[in-house]
C-alpha atoms as a PDB file:
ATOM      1  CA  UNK A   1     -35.118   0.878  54.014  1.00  0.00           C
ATOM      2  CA  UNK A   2     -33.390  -2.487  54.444  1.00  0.00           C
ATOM      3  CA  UNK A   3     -30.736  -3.570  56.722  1.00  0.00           C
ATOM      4  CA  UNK A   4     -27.141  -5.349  56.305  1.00  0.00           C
ATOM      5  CA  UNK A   5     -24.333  -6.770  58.010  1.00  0.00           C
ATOM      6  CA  UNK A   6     -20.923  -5.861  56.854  1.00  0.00           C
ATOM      7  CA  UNK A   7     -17.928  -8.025  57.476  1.00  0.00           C
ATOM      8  CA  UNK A   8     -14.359  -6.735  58.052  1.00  0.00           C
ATOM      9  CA  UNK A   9     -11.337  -7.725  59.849  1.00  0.00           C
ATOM     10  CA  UNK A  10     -11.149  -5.632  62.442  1.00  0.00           C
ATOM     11  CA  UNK A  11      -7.042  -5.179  62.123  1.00  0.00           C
ATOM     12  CA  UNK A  12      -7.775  -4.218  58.251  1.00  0.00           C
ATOM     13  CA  UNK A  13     -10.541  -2.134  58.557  1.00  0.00           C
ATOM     14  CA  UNK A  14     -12.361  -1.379  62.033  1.00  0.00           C
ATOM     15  CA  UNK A  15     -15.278   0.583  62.967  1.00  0.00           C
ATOM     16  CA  UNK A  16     -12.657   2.904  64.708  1.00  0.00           C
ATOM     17  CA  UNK A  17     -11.252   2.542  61.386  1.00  0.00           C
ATOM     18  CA  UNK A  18     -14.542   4.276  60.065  1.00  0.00           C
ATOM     19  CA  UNK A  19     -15.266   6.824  62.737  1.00  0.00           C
ATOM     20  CA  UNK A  20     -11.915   8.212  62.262  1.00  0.00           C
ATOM     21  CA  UNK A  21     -12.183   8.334  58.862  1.00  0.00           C
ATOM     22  CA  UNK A  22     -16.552   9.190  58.446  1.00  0.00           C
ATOM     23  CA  UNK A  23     -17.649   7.872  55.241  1.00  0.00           C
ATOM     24  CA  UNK A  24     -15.435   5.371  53.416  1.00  0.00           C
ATOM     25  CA  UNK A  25     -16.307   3.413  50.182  1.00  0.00           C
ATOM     26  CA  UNK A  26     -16.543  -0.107  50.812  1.00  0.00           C
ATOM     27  CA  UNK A  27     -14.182  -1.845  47.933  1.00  0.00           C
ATOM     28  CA  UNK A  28     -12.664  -5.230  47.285  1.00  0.00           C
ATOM     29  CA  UNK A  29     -15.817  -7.511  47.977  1.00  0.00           C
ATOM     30  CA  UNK A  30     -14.885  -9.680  44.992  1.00  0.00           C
ATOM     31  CA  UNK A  31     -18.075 -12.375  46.080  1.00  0.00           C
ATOM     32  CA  UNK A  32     -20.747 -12.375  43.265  1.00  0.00           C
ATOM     33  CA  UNK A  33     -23.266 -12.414  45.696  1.00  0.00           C
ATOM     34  CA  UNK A  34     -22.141  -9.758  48.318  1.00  0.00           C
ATOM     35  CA  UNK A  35     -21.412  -7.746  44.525  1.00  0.00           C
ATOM     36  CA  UNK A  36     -25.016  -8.107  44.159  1.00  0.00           C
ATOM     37  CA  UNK A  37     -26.321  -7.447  47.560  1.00  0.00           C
ATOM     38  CA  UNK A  38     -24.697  -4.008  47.184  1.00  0.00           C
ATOM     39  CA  UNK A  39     -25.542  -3.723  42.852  1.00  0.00           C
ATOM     40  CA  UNK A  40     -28.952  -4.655  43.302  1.00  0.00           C
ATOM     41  CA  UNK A  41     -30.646  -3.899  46.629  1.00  0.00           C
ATOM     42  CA  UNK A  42     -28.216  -1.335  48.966  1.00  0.00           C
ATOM     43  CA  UNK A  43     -29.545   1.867  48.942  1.00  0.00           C
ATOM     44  CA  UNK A  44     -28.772   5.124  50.533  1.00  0.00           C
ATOM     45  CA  UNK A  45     -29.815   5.812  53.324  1.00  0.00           C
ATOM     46  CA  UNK A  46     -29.880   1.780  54.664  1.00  0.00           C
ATOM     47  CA  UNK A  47     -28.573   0.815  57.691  1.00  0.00           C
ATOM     48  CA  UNK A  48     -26.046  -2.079  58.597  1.00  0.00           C
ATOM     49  CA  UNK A  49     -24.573  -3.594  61.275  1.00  0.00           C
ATOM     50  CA  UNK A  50     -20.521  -3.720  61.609  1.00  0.00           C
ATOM     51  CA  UNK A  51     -19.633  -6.564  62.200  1.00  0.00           C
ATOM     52  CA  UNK A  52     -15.803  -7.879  62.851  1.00  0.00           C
ATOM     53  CA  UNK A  53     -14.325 -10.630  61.838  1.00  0.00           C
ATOM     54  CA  UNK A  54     -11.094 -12.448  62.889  1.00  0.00           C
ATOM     55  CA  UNK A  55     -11.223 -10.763  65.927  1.00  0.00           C
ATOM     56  CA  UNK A  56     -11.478 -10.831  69.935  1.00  0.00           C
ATOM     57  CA  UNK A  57     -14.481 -11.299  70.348  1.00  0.00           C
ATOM     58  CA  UNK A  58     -15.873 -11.617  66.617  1.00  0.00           C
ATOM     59  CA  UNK A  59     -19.234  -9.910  66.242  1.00  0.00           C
ATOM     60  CA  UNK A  60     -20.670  -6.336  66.007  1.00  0.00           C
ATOM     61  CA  UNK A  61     -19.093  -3.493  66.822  1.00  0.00           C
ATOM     62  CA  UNK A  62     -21.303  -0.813  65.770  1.00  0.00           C
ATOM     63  CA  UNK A  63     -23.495   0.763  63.108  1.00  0.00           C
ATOM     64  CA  UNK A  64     -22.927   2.102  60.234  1.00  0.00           C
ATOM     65  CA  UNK A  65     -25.021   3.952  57.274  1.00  0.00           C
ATOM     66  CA  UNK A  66     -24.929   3.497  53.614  1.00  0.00           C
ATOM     67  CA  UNK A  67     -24.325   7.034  52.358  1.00  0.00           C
ATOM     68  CA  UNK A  68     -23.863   6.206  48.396  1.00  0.00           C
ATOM     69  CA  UNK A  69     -25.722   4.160  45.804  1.00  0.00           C
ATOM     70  CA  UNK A  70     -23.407   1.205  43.853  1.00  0.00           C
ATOM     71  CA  UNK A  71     -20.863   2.627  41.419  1.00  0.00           C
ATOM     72  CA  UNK A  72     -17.516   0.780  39.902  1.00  0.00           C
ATOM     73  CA  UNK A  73     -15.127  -0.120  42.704  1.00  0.00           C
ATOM     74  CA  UNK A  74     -11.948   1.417  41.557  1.00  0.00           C
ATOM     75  CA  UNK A  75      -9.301  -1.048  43.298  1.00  0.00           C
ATOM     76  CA  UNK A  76     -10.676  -3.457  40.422  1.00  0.00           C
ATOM     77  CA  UNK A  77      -8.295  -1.626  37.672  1.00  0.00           C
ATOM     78  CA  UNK A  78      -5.433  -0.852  39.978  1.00  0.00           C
ATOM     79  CA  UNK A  79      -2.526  -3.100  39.495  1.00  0.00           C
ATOM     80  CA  UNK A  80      -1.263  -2.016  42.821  1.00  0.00           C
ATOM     81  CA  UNK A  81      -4.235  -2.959  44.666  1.00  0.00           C
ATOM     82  CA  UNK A  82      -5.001  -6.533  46.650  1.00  0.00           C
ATOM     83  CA  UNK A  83      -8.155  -6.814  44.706  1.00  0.00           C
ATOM     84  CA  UNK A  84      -6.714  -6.215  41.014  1.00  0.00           C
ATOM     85  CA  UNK A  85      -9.191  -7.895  38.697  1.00  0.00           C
ATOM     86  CA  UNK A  86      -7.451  -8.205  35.272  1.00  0.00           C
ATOM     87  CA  UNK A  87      -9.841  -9.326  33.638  1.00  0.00           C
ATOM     88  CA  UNK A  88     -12.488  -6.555  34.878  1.00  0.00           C
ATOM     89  CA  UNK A  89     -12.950  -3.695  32.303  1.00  0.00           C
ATOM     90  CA  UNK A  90     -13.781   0.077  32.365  1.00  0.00           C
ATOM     91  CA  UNK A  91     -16.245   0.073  30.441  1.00  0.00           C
ATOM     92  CA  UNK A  92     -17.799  -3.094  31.952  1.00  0.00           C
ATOM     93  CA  UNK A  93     -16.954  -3.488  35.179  1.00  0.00           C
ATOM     94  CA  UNK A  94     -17.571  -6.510  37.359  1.00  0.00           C
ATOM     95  CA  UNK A  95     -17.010  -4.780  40.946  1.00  0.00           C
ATOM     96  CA  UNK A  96     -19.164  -2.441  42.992  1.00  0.00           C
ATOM     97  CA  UNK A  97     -19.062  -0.235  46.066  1.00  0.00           C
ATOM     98  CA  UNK A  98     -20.955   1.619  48.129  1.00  0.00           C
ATOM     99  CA  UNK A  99     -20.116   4.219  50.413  1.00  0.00           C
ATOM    100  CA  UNK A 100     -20.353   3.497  54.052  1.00  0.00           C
ATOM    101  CA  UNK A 101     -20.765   6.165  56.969  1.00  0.00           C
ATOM    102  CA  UNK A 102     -20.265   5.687  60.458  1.00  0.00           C
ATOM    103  CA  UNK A 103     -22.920   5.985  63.178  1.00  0.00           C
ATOM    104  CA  UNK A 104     -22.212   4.173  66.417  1.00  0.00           C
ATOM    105  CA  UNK A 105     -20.008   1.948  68.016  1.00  0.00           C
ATOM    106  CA  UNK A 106     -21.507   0.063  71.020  1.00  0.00           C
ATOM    107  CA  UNK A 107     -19.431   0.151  74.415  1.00  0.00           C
ATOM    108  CA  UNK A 108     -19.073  -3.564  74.110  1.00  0.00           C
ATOM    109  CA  UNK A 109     -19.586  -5.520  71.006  1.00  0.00           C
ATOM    110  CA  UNK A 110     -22.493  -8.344  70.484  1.00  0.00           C
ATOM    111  CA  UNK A 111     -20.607 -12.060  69.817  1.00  0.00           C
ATOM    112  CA  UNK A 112     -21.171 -14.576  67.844  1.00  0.00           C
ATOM    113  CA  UNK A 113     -21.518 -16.478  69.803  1.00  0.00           C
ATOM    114  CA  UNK A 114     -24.581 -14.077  71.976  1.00  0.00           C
ATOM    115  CA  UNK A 115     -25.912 -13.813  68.610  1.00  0.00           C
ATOM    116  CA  UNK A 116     -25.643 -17.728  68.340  1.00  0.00           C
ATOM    117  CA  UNK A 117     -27.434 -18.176  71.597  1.00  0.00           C
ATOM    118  CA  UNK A 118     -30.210 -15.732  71.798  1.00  0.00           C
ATOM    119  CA  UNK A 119     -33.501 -17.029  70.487  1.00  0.00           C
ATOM    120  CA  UNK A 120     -34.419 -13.573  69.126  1.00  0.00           C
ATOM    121  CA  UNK A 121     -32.313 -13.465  66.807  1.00  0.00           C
ATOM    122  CA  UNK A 122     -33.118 -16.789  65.579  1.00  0.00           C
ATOM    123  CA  UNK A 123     -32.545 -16.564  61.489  1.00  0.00           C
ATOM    124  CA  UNK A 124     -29.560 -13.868  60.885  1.00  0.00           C
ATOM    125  CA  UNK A 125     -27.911 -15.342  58.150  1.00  0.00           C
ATOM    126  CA  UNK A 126     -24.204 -14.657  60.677  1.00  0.00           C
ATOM    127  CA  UNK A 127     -25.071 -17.719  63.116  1.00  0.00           C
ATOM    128  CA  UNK A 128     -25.413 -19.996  60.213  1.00  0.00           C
ATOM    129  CA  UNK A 129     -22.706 -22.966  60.331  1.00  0.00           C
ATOM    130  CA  UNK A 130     -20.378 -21.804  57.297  1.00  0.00           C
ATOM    131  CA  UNK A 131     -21.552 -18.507  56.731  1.00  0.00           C
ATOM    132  CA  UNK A 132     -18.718 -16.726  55.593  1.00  0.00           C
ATOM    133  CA  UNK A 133     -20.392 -13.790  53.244  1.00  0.00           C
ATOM    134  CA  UNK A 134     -18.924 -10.404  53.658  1.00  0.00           C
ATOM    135  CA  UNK A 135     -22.251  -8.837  53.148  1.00  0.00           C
ATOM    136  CA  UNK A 136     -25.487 -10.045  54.675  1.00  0.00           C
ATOM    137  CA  UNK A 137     -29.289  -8.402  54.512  1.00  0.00           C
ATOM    138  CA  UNK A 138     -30.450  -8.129  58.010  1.00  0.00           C
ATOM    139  CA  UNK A 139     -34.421  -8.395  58.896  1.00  0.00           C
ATOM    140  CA  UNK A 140     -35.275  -5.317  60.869  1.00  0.00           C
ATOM    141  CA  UNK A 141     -36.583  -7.230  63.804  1.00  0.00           C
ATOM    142  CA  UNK A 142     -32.991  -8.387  64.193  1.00  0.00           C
ATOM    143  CA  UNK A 143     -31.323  -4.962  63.611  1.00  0.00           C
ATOM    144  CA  UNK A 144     -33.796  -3.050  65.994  1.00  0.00           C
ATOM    145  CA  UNK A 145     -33.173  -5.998  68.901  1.00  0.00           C
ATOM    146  CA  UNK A 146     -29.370  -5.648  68.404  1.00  0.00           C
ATOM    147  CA  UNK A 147     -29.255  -1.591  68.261  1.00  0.00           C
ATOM    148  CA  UNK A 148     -32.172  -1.110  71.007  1.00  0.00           C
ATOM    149  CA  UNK A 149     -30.326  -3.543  72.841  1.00  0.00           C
ATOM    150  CA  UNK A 150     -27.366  -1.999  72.911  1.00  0.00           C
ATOM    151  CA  UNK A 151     -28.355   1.540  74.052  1.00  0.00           C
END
């Protein structure tokens, strides 16, 4: 099993968002390397951390479950859709998803900047200066500190 941190703006897509609605697939990453975090080593059954951007307070919010392997994200051929990739085929596609199912949300959410400041958690990619990537592994020394923390 490995461990992630998934990035969303909490007024686009919140982990209320996700408890409401269970399982949802997790489209429009259009970052090669988040596309390949999720291609390449998410599988079923991993854990993640939600974590919200853009918000008051950012940080995590809850837990969430990766409930379905990589397949093609479909907003890539829909002309409707934010993430419209024209130049992304059917038969090739350049996107991926995975589905994502909700497990917990915390009673109060972990900051950045807690996350920032506590020495155990010295190494998550999130307190990095810059770090902007919508999808991040997670050791499971961090995970279990953040989740046993927060029950």
């Amino acid at each position: 099993m490995r461990y992630w941190l998934l990035k969303s703006e909490g007024d686009c897509y919140s982990i209320d968002d996700l408890k409401q609605d269970k399982t949802t697939a997790w489209t429009g990453i259009r970052n090669y390397q988040a596309r390949n975090f999720m291609r390449d080593d998410m599988k079923k059954g991993d854990m993640a951390l939600f974590y919200h951007s853009s918000s008051t307070p950012t940080g995590i919010y809850g837990i969430a479950k990766i409930t379905g392997d990589a397949r093609a994200d479909e907003t890539q051929f829909d002309t409707k859709d934010d993430h419209y990739d024209p130049s992304s085929k059917k038969t090739d596609p350049r996107w991926v998803c995975v589905d994502v199912s909700f497990v917990k949300k915390f009673k109060e959410p972990v900051s950045l900047e807690e996350i920032k400041h506590d020495p155990s958690l010295e190494g998550m990619m999130v307190r990095q200066q810059g770090s902007r990537l919508s999808i991040q592994p997670v050791e499971e020394k961090h995970f279990k500190y953040i989740t046993e923390a927060m029950e």
